[in-house]
Protein backbone atom coordinates (compact mmCIF):
# COMPACT_ATOMS: atom_id res chain seq x y z
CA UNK A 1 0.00 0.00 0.00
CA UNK A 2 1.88 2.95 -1.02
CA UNK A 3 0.59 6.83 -0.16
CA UNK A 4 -0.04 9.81 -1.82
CA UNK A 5 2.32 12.75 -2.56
CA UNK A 6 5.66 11.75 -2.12
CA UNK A 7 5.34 9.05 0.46
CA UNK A 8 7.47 6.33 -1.33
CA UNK A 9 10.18 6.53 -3.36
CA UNK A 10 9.93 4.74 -6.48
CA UNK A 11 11.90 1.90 -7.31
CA UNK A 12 13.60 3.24 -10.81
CA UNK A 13 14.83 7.14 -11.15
CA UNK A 14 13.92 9.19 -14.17
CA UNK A 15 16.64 11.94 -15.07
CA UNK A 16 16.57 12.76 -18.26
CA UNK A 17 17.73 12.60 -21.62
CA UNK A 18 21.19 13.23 -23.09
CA UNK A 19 23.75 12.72 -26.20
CA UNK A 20 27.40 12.37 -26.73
CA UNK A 21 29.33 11.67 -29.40
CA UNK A 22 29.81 7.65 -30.93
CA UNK A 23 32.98 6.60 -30.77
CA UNK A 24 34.01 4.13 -33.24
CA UNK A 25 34.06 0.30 -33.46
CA UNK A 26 32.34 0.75 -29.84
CA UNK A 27 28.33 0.02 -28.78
CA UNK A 28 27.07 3.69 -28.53
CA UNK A 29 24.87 3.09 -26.14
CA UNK A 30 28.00 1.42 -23.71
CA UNK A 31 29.54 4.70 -24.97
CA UNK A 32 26.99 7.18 -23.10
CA UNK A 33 26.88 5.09 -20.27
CA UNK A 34 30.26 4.90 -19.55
CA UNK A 35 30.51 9.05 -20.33
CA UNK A 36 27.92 9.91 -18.03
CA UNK A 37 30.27 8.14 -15.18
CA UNK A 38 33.15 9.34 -15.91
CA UNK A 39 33.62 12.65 -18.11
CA UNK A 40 32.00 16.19 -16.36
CA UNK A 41 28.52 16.38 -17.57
CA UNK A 42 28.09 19.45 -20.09
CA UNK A 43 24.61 21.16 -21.04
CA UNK A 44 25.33 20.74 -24.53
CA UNK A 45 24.90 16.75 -24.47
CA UNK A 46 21.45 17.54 -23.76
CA UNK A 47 18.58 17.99 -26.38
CA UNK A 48 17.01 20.91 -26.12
CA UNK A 49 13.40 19.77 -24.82
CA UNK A 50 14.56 17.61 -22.10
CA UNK A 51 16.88 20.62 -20.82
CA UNK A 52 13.77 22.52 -20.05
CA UNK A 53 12.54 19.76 -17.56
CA UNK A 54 15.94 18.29 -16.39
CA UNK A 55 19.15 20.48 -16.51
CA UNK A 56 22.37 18.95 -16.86
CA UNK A 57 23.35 20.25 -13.26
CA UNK A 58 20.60 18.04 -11.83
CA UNK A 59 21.62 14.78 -13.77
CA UNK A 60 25.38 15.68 -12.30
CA UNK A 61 24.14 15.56 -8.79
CA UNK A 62 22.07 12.25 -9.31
CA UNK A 63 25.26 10.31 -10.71
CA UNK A 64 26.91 11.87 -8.34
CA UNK A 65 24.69 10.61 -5.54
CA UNK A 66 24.30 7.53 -7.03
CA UNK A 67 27.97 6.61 -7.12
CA UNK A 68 29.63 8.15 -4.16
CA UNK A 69 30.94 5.46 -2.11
CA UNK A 70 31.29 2.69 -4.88
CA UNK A 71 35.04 3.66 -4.85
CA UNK A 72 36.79 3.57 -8.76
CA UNK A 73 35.17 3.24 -11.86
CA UNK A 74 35.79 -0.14 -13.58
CA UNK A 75 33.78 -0.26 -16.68
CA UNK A 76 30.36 -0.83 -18.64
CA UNK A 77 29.26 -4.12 -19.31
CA UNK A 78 25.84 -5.32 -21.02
CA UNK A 79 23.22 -6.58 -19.21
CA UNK A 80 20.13 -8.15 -20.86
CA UNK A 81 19.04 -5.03 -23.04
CA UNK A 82 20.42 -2.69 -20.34
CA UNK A 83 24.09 -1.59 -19.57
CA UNK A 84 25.46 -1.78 -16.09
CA UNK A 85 28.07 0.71 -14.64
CA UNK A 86 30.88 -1.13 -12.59
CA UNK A 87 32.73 0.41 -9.73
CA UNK A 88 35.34 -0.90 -7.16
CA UNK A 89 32.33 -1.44 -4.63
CA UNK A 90 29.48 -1.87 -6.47
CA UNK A 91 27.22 -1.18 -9.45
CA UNK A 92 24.62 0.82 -10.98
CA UNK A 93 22.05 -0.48 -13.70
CA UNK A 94 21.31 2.12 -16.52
CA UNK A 95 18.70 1.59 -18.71
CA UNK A 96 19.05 3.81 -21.75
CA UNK A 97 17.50 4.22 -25.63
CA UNK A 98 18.84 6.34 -28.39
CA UNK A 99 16.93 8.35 -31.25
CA UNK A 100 17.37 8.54 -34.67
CA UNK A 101 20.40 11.60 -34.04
CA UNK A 102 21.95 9.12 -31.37
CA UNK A 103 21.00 11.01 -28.44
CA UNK A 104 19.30 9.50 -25.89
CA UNK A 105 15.37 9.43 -25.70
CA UNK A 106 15.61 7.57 -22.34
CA UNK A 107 17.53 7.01 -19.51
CA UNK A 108 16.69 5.17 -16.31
CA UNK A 109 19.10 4.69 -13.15
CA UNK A 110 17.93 1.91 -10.56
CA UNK A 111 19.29 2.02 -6.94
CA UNK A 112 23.23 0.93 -6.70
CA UNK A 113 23.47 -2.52 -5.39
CA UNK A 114 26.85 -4.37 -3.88
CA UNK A 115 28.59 -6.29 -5.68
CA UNK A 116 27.94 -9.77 -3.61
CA UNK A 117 31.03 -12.83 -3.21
CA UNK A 118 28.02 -14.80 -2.72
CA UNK A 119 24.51 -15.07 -1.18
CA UNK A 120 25.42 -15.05 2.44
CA UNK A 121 27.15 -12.13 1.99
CA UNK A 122 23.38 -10.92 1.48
CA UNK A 123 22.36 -11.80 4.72
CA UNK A 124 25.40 -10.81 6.44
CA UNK A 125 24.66 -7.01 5.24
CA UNK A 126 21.02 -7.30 6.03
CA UNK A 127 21.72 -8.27 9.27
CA UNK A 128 23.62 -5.33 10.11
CA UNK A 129 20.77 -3.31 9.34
CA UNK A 130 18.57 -1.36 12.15
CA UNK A 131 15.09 -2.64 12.88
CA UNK A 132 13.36 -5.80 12.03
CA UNK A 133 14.09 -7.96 8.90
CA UNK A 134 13.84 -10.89 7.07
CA UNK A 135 15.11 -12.64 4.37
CA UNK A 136 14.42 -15.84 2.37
CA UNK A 137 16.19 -17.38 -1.02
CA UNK A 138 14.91 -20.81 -2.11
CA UNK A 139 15.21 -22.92 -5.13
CA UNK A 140 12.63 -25.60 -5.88
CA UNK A 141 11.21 -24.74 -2.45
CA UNK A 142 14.90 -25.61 -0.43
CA UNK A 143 16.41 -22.31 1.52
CA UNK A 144 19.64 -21.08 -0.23
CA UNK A 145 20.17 -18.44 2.59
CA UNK A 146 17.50 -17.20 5.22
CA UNK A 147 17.47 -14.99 7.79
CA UNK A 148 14.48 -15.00 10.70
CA UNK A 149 12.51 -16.43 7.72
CA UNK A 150 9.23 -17.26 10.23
CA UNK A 151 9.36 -14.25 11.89
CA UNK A 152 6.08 -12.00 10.89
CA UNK A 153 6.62 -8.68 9.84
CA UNK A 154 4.42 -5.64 8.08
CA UNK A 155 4.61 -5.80 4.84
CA UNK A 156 1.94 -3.08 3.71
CA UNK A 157 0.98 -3.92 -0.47
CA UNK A 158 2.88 -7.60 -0.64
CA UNK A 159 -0.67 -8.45 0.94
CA UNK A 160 -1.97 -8.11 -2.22
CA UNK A 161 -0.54 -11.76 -2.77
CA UNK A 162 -3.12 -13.36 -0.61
CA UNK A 163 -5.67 -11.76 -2.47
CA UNK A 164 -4.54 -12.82 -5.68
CA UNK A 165 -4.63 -16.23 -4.21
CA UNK A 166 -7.99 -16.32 -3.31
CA UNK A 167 -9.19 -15.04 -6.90
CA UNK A 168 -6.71 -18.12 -8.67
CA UNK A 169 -8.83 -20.20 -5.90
CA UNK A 170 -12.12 -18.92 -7.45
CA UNK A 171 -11.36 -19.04 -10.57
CA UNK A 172 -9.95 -22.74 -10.58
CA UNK A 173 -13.55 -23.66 -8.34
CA UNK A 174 -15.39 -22.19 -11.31
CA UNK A 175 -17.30 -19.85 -8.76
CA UNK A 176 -15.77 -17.14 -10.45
CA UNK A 177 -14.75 -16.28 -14.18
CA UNK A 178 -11.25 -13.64 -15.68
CA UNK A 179 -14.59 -12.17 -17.45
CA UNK A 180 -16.83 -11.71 -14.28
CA UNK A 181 -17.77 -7.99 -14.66
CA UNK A 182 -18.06 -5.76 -11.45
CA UNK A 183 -18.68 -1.51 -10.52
CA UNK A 184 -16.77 0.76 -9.46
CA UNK A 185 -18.40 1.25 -5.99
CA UNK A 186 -17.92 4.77 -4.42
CA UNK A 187 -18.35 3.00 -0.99
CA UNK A 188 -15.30 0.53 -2.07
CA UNK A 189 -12.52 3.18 -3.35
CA UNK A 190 -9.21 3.80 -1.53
CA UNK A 191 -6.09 6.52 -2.07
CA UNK A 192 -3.36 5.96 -3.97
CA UNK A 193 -1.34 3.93 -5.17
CA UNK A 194 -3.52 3.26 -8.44
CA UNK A 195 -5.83 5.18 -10.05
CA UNK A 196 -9.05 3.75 -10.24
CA UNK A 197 -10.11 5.64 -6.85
CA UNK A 198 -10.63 8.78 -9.66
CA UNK A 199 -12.56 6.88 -12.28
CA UNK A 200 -16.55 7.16 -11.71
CA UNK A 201 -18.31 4.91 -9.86
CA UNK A 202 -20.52 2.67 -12.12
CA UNK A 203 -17.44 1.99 -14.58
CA UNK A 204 -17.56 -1.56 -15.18
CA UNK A 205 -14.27 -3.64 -14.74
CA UNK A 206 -13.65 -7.42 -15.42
CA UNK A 207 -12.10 -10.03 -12.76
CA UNK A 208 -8.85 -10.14 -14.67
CA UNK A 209 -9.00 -5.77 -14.74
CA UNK A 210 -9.07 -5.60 -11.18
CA UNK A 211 -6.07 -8.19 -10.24
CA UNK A 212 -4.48 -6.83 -13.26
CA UNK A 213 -4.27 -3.42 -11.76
CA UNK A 214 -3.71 -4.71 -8.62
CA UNK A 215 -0.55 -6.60 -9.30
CA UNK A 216 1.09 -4.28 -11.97
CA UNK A 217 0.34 -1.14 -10.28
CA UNK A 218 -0.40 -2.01 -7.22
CA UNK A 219 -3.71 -0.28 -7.46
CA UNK A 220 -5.42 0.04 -3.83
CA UNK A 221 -9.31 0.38 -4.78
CA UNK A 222 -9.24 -2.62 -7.14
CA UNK A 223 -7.63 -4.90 -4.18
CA UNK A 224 -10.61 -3.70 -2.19
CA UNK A 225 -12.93 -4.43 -4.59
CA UNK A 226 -11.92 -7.24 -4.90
CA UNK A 227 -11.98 -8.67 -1.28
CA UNK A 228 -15.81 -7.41 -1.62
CA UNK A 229 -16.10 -9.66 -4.39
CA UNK A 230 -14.47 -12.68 -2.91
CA UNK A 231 -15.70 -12.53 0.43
CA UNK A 232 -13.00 -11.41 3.03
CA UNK A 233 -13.33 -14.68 4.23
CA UNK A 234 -12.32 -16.77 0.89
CA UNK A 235 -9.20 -14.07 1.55
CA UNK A 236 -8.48 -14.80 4.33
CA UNK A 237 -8.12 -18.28 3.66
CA UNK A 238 -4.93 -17.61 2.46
CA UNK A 239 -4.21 -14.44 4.75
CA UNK A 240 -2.43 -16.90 7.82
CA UNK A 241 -2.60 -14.68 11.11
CA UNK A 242 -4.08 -11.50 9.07
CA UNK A 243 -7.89 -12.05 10.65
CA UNK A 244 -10.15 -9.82 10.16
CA UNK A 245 -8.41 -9.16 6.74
CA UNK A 246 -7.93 -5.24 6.27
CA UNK A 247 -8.98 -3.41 3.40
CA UNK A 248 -6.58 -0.61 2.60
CA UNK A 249 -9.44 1.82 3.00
CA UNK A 250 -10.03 0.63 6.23
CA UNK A 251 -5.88 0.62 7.01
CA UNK A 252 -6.29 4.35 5.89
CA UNK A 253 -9.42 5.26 8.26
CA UNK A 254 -7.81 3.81 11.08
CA UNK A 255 -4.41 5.06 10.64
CA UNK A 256 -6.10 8.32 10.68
CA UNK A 257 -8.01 8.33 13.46
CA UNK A 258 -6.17 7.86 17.16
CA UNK A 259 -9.01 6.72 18.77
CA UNK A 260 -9.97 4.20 16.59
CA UNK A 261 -6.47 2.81 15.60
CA UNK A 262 -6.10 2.70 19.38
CA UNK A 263 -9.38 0.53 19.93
CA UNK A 264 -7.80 -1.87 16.95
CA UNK A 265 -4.11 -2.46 18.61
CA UNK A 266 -5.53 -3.68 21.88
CA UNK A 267 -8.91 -5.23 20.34
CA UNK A 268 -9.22 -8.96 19.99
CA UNK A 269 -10.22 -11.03 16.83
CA UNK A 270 -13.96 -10.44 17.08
CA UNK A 271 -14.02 -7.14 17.95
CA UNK A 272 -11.61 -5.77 15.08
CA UNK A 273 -14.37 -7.27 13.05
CA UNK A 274 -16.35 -4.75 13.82
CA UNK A 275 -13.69 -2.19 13.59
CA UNK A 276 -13.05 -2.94 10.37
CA UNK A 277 -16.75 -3.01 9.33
CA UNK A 278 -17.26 0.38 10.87
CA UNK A 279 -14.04 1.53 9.18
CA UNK A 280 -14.97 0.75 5.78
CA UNK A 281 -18.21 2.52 6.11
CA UNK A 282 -16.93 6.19 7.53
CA UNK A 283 -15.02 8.46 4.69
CA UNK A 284 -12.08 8.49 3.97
CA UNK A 285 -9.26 10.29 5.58
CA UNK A 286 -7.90 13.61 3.90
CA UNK A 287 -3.98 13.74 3.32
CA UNK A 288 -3.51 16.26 5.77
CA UNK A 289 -4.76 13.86 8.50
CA UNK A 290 -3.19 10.65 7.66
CA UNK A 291 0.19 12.75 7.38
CA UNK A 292 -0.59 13.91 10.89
CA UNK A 293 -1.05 10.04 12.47
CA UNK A 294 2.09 8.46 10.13
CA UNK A 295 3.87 6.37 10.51
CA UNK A 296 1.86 3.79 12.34
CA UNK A 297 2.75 0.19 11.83
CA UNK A 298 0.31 -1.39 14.37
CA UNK A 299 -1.89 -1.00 11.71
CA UNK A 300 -1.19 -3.46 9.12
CA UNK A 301 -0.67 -6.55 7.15
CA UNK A 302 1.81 -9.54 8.73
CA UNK A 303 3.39 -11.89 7.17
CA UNK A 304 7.03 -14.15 7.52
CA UNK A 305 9.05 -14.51 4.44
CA UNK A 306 7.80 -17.90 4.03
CA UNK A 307 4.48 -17.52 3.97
CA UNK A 308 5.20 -14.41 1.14
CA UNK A 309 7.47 -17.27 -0.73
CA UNK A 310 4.20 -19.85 -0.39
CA UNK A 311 2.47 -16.99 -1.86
CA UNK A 312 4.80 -15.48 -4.45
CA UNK A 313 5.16 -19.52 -5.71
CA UNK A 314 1.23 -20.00 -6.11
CA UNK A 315 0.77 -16.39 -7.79
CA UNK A 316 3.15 -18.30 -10.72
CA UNK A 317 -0.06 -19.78 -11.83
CA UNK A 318 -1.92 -16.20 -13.12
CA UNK A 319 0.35 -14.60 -15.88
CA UNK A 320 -1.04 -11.08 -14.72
CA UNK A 321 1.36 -12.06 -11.74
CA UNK A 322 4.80 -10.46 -14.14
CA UNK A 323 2.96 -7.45 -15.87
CA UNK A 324 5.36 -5.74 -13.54
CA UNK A 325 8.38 -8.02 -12.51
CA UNK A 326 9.79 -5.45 -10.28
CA UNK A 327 13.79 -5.70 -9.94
CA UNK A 328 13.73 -8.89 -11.93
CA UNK A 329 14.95 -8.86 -15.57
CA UNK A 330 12.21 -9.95 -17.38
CA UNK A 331 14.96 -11.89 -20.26
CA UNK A 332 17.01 -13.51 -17.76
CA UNK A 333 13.80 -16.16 -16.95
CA UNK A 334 11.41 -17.96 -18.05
CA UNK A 335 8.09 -16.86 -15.42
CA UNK A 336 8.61 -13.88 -12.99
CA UNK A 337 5.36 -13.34 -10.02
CA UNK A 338 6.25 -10.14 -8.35
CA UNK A 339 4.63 -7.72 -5.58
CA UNK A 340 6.37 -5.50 -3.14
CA UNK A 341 4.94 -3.26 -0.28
CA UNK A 342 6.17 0.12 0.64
CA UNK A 343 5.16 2.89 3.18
CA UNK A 344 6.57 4.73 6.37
CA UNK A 345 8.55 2.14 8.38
CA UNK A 346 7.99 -0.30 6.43
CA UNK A 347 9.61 -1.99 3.29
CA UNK A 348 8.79 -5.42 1.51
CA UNK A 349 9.87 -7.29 -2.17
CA UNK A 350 8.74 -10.35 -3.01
CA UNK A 351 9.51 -12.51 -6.19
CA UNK A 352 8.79 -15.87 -7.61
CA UNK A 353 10.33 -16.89 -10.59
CA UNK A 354 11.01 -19.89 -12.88
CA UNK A 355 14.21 -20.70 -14.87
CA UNK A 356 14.74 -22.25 -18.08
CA UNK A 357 15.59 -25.46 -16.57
CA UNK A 358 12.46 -25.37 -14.54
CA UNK A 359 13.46 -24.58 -11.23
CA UNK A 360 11.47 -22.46 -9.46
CA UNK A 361 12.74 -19.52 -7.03
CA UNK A 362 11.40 -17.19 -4.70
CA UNK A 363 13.25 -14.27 -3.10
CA UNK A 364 11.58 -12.19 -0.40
CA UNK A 365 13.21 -9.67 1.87
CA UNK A 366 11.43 -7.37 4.55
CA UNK A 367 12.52 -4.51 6.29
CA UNK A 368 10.63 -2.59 9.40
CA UNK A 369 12.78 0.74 10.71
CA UNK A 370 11.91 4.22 11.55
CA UNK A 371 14.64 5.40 9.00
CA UNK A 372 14.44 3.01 6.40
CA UNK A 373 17.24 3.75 3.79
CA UNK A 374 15.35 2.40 0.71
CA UNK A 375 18.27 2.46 -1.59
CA UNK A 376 20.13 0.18 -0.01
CA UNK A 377 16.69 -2.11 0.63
CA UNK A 378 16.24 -1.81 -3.29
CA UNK A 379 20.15 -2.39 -4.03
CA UNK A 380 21.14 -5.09 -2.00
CA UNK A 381 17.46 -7.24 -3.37
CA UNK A 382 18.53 -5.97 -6.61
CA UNK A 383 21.75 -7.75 -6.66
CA UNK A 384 20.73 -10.62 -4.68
CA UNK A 385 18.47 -11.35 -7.57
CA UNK A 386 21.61 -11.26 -10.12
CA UNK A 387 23.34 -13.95 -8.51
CA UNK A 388 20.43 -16.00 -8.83
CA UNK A 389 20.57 -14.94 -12.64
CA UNK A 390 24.36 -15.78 -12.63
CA UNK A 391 24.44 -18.62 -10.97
CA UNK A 392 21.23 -20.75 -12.08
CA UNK A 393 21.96 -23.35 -15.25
């Protein structure tokens, strides 16, 4: 569940767009990349309608950023269709794409990440973080490395997964069909992430719409819609300790409102049913109040690492699982099931994926901290799902 305005950073960072000369007998593209890291960035490599969003100052101070303590630059090598930037101490993934004059019409930095000796080296930086974490690696459902991997943490949108459980479930039963048509419902909408909370109420929307949205953009009204549709309690069928399920509207009303969120943390099962029941039917809070009340992590969705993996492994079975694969390159497998969670406090990624051989993997990593330094969260997953890529057959 991610939150309006600013709350999360996003996973990939946009700068801008850029062009320097070819040099011969070389890839151009591994050309610019390798310039932008190591020559002083000029305004004049810049086409002229990207300079008025993005000057070339601001591009300057987000390499600079992004490679400040990865020590000596070592080189460019391809990655997939991408390029990756290699220092002493780690490495940054560039996604670039050039125009017909050979500048570039795109250019995408993810988060640094290590560069990792081997999977327990994973673990061994994780565990030096602050707060509560978890990690889990497994192949063909055997732990690689793990660290507190049954220990139950928040993991706000990864939630989702249990959701999109419970629809496979229906589905498969036949009480349910990818074509089933539903409303919007005004009484069912959430805030952001997504953007079916601004659509009107009334618009119809298939099964496979909603879990569509859901998954790739993690959209907030169409998981709630769809928990109306299942039944909360098909959900929580595959929800483990999360009973009475929350809606994310609900999440939001009572994040919002001390007196309520403080009848929920010391409320038993029965009686947060009808907290969440008289949740989901007040309105929902305005910005300026959930700002107020956040962070609040009480208030929220639990899970282990291996109940996310159980999860991550059955969401391999609905293809609308990889619209959005997250950190994973999409070329390096054969099946990717992703879905992450992000707010105040709290950080989770989760991914399933499948190899040519067959094997199946699942990497899922969860962070809980008052100063969460998402970078590193991103980077360290990042290159944690690399190895995998480096090491499987």
């Amino acid at each position: 569940m991610k939150l309006p305005n600013g709350w999360v950073l996003g996973l990939i960072v946009l700068v801008a767009v850029l062009a320097l000369p070819a040099r011969a007998q070389q890839d151009p593209a591994a050309v610019r990349v390798e310039a932008l890291f190591t020559q002083e960035i000029q305004s004049g490599w810049f086409a002229p309608a990207f300079l008025k969003k993005v000057p070339a100052a601001q591009v300057a101070a987000i390499v600079k950023q992004l490679t400040g303590s990865l020590g000596a630059f070592e080189g460019v090598r391809p990655e997939g269709s991408d390029y990756v930037a290699v220092f002493e101490r780690g490495e940054v993934p560039v996604s670039l794409n050039l125009d017909a004059s050979g500048r570039i019409a795109g250019l995408f930095f993810k988060p640094p990440r290590p560069r990792l000796a081997s999977l327990a080296e994973a673990k061994k930086r994780m565990e030096a973080w602050p707060g509560a974490k978890h990690l889990l690696v497994l192949k063909d459902d055997k732990p690689l490395v793990q660290l507190d991997p049954e220990r139950r943490l928040a993991v706000g949108s990864a939630f989702k997964l249990s959701v999109l459980a419970a629809a496979l479930d229906a589905v498969e039963s036949g009480a349910l069909a990818w074509d089933r048509t539903v409303e919007l419902n005004d009484d069912q909408k959430s805030l952001p992430s997504g953007r079916l909370q601004d659509w009107p109420a009334g618009t119809p929307l298939t099964l496979a719409d909603l879990v569509g949205r859901m998954m790739a953009e993690s959209d907030n009204t169409a998981a709630d819609h769809l928990i109306h549709l299942l039944g909360r309690e098909r959900v929580e069928v595959y929800a483990y300790e999360n009973v009475p399920l929350l809606t994310t509207r609900a999440a939001f009303v009572l994040k919002a409102d001390p007196e309520l969120r403080g009848r929920w943390l010391e409320a038993g099962r029965a009686e947060r049913r009808r907290l969440v029941a008289q949740a989901e039917s007040r309105s929902l809070p305005s910005l300026a109040e959930l700002m107020a009340a956040l962070p609040e992590t009480g208030v929220e969705w639990f899970y282990s690492a291996r109940e996310l993996c159980e999860l991550a492994l059955r969401a391999l079975d609905a293809p609308l699982a990889g619209i959005n694969p997250g950190l994973a390159r999409r070329e390096a497998w054969k099946q990717v099931a992703f879905k992450g969670g992000s707010e105040p406090g709290v950080l989770n990624l989760t991914t399933a994926l499948v190899d040519a051989a067959g094997s199946r993997y699942c990497v899922a990593a969860t962070w809980n901290a008052e100063n969460l330094d998402e970078n590193a969260f991103y980077g360290l997953y990042g290159a944690v799902l690399e190895q995998l890529a480096r090491e499987r057959p």
